[in-house]
PDB file of N, CA and C in Angstrom:
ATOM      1  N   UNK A   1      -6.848  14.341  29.840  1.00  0.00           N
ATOM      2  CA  UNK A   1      -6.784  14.409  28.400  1.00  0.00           C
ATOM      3  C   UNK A   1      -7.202  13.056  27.831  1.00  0.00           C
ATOM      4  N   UNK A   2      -7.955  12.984  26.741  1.00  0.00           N
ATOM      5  CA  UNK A   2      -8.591  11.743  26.066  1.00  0.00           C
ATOM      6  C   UNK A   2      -7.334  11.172  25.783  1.00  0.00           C
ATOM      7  N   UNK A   3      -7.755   9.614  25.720  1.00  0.00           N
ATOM      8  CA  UNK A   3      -6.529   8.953  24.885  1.00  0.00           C
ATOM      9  C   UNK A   3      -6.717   8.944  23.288  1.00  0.00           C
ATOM     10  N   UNK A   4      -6.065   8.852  22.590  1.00  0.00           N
ATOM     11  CA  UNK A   4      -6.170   8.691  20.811  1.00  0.00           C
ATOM     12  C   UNK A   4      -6.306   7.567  20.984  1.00  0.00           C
ATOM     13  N   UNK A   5      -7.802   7.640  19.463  1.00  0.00           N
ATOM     14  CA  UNK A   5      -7.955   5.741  19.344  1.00  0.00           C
ATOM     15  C   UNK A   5      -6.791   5.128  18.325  1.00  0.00           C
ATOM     16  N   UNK A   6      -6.308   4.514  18.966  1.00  0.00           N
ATOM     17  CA  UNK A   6      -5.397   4.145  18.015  1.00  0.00           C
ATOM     18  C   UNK A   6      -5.331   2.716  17.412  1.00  0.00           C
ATOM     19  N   UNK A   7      -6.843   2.288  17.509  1.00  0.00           N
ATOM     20  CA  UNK A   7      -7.581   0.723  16.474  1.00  0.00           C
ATOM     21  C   UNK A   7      -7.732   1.156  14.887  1.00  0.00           C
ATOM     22  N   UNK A   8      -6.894  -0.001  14.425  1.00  0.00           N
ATOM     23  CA  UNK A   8      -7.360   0.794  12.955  1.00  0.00           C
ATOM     24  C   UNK A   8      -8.795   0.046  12.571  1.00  0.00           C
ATOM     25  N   UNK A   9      -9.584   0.958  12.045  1.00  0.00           N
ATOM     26  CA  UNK A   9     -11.056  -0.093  12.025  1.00  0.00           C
ATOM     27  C   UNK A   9     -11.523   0.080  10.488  1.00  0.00           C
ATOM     28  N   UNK A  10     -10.684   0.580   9.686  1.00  0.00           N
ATOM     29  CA  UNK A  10     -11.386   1.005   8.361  1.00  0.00           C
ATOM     30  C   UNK A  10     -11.259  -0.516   7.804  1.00  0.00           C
ATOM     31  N   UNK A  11     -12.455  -1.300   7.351  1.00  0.00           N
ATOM     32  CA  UNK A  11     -12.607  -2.613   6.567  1.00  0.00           C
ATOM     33  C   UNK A  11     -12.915  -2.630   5.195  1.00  0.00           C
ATOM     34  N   UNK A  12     -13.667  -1.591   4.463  1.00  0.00           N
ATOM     35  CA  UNK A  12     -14.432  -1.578   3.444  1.00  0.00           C
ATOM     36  C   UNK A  12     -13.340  -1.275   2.042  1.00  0.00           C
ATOM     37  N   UNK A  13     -12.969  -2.555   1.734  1.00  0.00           N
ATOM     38  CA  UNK A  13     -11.638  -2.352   0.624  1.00  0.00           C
ATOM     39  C   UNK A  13     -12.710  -1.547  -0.674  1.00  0.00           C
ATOM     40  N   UNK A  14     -14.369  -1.763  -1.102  1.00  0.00           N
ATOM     41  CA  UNK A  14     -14.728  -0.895  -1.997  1.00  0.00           C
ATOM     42  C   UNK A  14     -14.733   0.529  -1.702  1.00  0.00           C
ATOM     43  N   UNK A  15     -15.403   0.454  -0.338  1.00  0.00           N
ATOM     44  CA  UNK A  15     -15.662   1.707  -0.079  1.00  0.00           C
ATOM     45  C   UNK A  15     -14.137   3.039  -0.153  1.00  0.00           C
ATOM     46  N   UNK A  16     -13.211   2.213   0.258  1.00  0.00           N
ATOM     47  CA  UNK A  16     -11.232   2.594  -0.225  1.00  0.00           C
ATOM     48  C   UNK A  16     -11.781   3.243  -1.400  1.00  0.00           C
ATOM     49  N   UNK A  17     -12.169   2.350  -2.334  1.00  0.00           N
ATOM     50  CA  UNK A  17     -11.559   2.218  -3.784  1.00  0.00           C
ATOM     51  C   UNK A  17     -12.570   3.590  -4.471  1.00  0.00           C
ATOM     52  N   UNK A  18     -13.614   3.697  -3.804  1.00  0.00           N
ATOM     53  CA  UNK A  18     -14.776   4.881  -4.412  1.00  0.00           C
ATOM     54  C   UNK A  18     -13.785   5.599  -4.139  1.00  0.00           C
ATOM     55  N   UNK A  19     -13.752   6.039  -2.298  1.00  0.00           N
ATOM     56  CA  UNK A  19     -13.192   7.548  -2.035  1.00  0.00           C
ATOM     57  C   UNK A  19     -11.559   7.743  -2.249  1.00  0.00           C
ATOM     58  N   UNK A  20     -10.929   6.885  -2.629  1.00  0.00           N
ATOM     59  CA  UNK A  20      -9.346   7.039  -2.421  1.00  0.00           C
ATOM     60  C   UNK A  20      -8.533   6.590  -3.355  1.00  0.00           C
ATOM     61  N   UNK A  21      -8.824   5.367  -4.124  1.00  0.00           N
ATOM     62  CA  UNK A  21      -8.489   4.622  -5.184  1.00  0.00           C
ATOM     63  C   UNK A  21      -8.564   5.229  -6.291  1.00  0.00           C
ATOM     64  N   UNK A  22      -9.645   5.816  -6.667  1.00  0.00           N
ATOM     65  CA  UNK A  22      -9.694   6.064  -8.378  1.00  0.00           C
ATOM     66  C   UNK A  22      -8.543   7.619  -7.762  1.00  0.00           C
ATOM     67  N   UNK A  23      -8.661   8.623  -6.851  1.00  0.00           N
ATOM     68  CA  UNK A  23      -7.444   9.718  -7.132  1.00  0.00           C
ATOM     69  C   UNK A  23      -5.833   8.801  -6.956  1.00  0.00           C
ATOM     70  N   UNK A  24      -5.890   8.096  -5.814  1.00  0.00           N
ATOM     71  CA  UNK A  24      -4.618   7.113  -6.025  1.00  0.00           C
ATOM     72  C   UNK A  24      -3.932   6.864  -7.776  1.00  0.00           C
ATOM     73  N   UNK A  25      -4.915   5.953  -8.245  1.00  0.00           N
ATOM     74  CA  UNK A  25      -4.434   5.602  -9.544  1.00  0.00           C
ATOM     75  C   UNK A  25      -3.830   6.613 -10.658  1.00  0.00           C
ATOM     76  N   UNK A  26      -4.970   8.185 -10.464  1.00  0.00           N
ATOM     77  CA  UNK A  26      -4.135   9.442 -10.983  1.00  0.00           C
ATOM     78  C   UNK A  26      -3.095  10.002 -10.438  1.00  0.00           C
ATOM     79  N   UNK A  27      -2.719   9.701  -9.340  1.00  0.00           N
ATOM     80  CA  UNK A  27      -1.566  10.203  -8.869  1.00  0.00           C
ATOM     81  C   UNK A  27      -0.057   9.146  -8.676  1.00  0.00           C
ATOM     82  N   UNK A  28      -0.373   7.991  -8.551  1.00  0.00           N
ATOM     83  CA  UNK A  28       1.083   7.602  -8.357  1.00  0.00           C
ATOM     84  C   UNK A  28       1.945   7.342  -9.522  1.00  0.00           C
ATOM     85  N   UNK A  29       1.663   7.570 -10.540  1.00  0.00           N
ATOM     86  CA  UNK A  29       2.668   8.175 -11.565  1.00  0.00           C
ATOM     87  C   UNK A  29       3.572   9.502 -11.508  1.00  0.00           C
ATOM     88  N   UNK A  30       2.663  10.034 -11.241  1.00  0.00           N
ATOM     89  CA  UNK A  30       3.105  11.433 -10.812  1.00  0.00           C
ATOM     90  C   UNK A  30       4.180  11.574  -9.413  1.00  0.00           C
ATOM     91  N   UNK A  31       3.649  10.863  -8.630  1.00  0.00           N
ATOM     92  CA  UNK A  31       4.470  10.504  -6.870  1.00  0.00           C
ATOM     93  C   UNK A  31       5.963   9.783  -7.910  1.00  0.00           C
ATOM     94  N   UNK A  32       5.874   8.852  -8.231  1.00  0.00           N
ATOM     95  CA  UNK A  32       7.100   7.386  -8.720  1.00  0.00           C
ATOM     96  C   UNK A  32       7.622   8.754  -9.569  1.00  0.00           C
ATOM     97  N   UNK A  33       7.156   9.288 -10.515  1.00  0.00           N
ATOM     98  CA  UNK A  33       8.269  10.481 -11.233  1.00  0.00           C
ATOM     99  C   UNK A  33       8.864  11.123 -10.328  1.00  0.00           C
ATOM    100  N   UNK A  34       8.277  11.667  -9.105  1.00  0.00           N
ATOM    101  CA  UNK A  34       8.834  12.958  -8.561  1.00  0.00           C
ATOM    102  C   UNK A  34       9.980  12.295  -7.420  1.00  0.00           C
ATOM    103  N   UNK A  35       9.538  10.802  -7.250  1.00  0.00           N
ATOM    104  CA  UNK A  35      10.654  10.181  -6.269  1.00  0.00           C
ATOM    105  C   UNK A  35      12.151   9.418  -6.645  1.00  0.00           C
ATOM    106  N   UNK A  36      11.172   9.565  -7.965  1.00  0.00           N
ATOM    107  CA  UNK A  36      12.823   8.953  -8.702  1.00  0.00           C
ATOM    108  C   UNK A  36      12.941   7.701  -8.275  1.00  0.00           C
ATOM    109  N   UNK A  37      12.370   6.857  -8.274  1.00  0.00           N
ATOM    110  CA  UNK A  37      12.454   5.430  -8.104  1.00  0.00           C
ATOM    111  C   UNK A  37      12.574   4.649  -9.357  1.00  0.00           C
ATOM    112  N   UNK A  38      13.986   3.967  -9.055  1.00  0.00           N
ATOM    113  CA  UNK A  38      14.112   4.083 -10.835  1.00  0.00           C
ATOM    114  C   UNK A  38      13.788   2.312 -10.955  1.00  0.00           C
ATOM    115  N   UNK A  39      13.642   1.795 -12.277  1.00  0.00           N
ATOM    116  CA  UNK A  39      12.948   0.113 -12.361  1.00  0.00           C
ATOM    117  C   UNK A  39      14.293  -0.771 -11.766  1.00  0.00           C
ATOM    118  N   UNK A  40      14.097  -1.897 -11.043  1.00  0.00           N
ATOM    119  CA  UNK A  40      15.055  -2.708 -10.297  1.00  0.00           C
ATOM    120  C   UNK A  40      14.876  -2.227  -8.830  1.00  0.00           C
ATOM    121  N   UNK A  41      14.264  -0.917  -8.460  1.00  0.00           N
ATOM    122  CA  UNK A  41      14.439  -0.779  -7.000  1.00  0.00           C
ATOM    123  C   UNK A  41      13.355  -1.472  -6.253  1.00  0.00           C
ATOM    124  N   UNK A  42      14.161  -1.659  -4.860  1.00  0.00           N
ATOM    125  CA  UNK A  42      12.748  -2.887  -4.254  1.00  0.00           C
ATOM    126  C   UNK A  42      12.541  -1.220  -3.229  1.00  0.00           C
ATOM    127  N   UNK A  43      11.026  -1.797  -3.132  1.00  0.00           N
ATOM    128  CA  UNK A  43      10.163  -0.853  -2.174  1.00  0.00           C
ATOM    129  C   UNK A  43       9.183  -1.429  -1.195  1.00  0.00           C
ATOM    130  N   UNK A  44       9.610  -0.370  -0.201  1.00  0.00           N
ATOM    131  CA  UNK A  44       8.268  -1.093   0.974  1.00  0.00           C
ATOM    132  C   UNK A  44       7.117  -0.382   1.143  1.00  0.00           C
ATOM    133  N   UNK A  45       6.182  -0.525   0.590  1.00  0.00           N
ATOM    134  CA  UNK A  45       4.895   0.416   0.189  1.00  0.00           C
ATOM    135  C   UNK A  45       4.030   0.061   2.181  1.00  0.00           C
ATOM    136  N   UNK A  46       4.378   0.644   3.028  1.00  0.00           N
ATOM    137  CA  UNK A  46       3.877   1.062   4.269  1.00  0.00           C
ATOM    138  C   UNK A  46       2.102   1.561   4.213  1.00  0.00           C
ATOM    139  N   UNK A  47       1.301   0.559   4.515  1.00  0.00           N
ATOM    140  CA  UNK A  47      -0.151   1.205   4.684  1.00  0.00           C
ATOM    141  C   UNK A  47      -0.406   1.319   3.392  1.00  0.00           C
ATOM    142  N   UNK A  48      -0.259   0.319   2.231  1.00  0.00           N
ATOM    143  CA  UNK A  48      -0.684   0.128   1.120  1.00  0.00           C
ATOM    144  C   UNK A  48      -2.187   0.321   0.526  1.00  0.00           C
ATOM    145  N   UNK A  49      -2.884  -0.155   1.038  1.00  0.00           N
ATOM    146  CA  UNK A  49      -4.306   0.072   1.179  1.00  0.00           C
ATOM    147  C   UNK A  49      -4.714  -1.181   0.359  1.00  0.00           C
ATOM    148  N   UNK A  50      -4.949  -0.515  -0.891  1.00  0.00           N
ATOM    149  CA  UNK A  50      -5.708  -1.686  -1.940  1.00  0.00           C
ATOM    150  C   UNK A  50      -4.727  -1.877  -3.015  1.00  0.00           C
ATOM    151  N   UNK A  51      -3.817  -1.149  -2.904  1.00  0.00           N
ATOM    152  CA  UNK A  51      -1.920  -1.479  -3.685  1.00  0.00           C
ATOM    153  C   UNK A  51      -2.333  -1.171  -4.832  1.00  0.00           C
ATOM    154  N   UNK A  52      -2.952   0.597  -4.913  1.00  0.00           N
ATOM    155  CA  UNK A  52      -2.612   1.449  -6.070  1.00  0.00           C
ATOM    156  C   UNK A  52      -1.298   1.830  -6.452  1.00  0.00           C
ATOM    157  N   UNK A  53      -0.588   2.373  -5.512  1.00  0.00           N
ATOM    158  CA  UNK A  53       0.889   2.623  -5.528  1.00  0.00           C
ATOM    159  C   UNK A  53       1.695   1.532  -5.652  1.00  0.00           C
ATOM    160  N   UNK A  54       1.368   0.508  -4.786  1.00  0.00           N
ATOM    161  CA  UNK A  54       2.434  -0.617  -4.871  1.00  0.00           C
ATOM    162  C   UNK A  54       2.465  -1.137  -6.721  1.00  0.00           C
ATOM    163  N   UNK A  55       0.912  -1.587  -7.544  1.00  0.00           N
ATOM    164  CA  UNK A  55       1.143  -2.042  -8.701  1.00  0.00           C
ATOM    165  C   UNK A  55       1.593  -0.888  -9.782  1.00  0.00           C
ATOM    166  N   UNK A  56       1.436   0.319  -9.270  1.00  0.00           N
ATOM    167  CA  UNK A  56       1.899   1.514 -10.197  1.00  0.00           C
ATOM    168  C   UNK A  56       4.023   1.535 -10.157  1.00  0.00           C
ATOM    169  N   UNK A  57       3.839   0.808  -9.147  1.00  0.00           N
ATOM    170  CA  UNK A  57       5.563   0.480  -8.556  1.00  0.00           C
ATOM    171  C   UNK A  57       6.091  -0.313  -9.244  1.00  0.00           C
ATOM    172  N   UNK A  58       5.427  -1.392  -9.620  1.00  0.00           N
ATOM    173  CA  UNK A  58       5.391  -2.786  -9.955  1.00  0.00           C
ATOM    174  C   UNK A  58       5.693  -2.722 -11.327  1.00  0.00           C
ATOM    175  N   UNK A  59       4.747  -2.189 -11.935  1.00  0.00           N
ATOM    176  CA  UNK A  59       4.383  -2.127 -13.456  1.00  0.00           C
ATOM    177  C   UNK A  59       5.512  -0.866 -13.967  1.00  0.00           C
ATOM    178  N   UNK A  60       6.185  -0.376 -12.907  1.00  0.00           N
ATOM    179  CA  UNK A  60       7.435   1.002 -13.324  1.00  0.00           C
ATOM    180  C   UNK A  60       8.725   0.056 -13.011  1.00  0.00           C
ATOM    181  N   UNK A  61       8.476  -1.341 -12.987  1.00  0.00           N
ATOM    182  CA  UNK A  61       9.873  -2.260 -12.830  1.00  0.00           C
ATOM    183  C   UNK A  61      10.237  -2.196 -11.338  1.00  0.00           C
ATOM    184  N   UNK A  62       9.924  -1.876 -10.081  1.00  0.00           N
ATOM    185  CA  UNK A  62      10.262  -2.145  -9.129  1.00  0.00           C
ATOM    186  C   UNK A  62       9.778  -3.198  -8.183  1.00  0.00           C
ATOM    187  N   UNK A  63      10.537  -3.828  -7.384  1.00  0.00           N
ATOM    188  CA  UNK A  63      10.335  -4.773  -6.365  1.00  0.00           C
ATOM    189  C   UNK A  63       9.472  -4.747  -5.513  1.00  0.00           C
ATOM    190  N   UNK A  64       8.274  -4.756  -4.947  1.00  0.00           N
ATOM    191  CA  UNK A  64       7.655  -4.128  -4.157  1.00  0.00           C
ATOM    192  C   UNK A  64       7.302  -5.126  -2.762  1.00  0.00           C
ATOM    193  N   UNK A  65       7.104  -4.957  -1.734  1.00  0.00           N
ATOM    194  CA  UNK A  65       6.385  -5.646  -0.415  1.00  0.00           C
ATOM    195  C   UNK A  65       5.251  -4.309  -0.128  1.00  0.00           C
ATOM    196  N   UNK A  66       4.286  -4.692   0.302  1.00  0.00           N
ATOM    197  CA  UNK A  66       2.997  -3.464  -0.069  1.00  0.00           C
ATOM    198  C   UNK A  66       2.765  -4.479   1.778  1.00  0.00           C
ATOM    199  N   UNK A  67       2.461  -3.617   2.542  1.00  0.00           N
ATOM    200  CA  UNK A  67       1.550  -4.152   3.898  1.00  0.00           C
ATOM    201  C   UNK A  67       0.714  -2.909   4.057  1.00  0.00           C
ATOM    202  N   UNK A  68      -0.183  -3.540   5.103  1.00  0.00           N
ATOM    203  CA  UNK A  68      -1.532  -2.864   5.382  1.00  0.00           C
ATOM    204  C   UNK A  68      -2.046  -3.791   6.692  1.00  0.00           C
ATOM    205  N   UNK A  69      -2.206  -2.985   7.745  1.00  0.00           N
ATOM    206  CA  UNK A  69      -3.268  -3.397   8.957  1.00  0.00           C
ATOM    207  C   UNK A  69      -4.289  -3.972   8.631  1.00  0.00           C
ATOM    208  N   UNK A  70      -5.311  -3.731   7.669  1.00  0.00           N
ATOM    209  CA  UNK A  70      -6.704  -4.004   7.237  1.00  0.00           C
ATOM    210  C   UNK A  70      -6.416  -5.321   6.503  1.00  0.00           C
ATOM    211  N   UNK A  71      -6.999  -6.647   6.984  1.00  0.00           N
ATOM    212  CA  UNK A  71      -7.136  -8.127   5.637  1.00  0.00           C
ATOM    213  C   UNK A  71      -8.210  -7.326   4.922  1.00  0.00           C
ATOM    214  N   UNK A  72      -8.966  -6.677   4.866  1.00  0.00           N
ATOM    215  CA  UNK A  72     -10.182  -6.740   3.994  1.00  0.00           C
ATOM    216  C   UNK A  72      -9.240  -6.026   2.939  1.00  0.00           C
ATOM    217  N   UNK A  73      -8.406  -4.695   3.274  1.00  0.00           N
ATOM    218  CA  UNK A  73      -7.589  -3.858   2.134  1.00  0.00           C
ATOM    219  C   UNK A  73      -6.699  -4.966   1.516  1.00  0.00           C
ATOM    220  N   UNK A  74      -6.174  -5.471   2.096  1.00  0.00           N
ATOM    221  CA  UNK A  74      -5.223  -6.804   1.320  1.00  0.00           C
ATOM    222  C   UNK A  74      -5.746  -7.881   0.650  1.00  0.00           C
ATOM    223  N   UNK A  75      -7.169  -8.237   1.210  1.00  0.00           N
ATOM    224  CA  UNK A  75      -7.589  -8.647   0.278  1.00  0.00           C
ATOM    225  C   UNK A  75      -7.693  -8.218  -1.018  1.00  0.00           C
ATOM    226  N   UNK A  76      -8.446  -6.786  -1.141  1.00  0.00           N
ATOM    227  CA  UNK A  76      -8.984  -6.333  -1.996  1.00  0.00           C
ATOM    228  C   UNK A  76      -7.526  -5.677  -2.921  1.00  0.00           C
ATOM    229  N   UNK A  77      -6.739  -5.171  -2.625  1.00  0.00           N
ATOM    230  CA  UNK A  77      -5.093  -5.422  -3.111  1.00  0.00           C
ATOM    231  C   UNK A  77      -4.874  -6.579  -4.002  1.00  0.00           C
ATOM    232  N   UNK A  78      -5.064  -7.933  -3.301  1.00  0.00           N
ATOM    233  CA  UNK A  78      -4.558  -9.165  -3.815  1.00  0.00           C
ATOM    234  C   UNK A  78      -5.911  -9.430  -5.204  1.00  0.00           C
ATOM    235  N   UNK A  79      -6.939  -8.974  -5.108  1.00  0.00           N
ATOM    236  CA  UNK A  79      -7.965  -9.386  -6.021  1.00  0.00           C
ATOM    237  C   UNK A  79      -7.944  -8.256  -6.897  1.00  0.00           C
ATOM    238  N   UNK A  80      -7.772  -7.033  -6.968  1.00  0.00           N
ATOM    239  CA  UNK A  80      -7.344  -5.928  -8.072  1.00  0.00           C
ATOM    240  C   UNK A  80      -6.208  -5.486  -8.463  1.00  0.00           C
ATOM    241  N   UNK A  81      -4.944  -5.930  -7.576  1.00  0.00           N
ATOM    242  CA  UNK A  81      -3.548  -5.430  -8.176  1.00  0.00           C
ATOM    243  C   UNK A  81      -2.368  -6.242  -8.336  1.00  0.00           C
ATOM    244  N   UNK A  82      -2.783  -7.567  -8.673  1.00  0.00           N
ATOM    245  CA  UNK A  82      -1.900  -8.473  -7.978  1.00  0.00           C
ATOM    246  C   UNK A  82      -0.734  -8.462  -9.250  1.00  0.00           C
ATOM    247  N   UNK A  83       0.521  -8.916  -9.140  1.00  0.00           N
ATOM    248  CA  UNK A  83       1.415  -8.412  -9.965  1.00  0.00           C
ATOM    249  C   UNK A  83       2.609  -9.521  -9.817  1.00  0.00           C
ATOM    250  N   UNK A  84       3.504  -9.948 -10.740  1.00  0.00           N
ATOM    251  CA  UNK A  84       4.439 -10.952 -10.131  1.00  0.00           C
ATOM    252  C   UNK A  84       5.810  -9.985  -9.124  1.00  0.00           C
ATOM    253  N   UNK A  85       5.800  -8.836  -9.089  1.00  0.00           N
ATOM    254  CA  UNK A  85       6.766  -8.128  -8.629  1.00  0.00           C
ATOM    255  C   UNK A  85       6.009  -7.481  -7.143  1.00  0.00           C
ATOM    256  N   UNK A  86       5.182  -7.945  -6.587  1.00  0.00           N
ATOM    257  CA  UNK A  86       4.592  -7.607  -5.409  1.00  0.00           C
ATOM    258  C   UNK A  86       4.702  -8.864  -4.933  1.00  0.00           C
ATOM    259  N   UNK A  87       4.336  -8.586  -3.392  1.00  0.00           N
ATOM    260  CA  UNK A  87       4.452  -9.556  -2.574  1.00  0.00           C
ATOM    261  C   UNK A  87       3.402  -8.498  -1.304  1.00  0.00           C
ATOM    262  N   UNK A  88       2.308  -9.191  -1.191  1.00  0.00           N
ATOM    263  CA  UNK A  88       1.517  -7.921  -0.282  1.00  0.00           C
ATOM    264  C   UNK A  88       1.382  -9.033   1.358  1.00  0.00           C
ATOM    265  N   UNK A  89       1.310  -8.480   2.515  1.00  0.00           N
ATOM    266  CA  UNK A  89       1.493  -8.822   3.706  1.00  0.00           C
ATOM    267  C   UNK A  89       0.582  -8.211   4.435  1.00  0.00           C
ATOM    268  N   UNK A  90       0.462  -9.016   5.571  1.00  0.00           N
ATOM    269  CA  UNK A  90      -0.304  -8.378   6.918  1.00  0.00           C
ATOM    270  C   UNK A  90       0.426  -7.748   8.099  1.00  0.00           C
ATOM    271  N   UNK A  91       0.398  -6.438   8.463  1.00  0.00           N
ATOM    272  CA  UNK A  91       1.150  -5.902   9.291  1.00  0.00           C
ATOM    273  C   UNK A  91       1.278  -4.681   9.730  1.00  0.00           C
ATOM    274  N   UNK A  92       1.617  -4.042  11.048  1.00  0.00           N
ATOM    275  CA  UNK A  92       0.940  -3.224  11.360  1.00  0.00           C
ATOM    276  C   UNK A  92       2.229  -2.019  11.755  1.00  0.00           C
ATOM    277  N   UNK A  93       2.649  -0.878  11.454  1.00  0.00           N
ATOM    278  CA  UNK A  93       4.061  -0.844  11.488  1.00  0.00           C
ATOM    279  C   UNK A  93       3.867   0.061  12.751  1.00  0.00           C
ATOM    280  N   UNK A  94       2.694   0.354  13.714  1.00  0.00           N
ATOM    281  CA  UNK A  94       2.921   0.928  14.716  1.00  0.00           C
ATOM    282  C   UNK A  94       3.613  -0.716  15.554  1.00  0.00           C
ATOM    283  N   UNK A  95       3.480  -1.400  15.662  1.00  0.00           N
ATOM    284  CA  UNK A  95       4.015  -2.279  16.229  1.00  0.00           C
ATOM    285  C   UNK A  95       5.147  -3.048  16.081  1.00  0.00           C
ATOM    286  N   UNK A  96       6.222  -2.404  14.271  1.00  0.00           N
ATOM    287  CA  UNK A  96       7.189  -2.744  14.465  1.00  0.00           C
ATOM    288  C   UNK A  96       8.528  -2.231  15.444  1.00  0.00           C
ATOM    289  N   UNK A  97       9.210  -3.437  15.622  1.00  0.00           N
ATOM    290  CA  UNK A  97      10.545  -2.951  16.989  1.00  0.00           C
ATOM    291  C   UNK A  97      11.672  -2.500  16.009  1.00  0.00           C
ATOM    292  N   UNK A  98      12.456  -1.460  16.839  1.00  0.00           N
ATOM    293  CA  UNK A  98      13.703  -1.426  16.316  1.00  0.00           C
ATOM    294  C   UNK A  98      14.847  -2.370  16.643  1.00  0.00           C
ATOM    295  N   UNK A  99      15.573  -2.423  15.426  1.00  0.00           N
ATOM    296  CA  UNK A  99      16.753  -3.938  15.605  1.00  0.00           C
ATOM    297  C   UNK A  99      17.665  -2.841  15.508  1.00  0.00           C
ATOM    298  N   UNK A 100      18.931  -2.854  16.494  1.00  0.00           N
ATOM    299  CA  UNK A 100      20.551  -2.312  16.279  1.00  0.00           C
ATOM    300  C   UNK A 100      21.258  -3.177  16.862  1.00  0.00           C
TER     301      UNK A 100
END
């Protein structure tokens, strides 16, 4: 049986923003209503991308940490969504450990 590639290789923070970004921006209003995340809550926006959700988080009063595998997506995050209530990171959460 093949192995799954499991490299993340997507770099192109515009190319994000054509195919994924502009429906992102119509939808995470809609997501933050239906989750009930109310302003003051901190959030960990997991695989952020270009931090449509994270500044739609941001700008609804919540705390946010936004990570993403890709520097080029975090870049492109940090140069279109940057916000004083974000804090965006490099990191990859197949590789985080569990602490008990």
């Amino acid at each position: 049986m093949p192995q799954p590639n499991t490299q993340y290789a997507w770099s192109d923070a515009d190319a994000y923003e054509a195919f994924m970004g502009r429906w992102s921006e119509l939808l995470a209003p809609i997501f933050i209503d239906f989750t009930g995340i109310a302003p003051g809550a901190r959030v960990l926006d997991v695989a952020c991308g270009t931090g449509v959700l994270s500044k739609a988080l941001a700008e609804a009063g919540a705390s946010v940490i936004g990570i993403d595998a890709s520097a080029e997506y975090l870049g492109g995050a940090r140069s279109r969504r940057s916000h004083p209530n974000i804090t965006f990171q490099g990191g990859d959460i197949r590789s985080a450990r569990r602490r008990g």
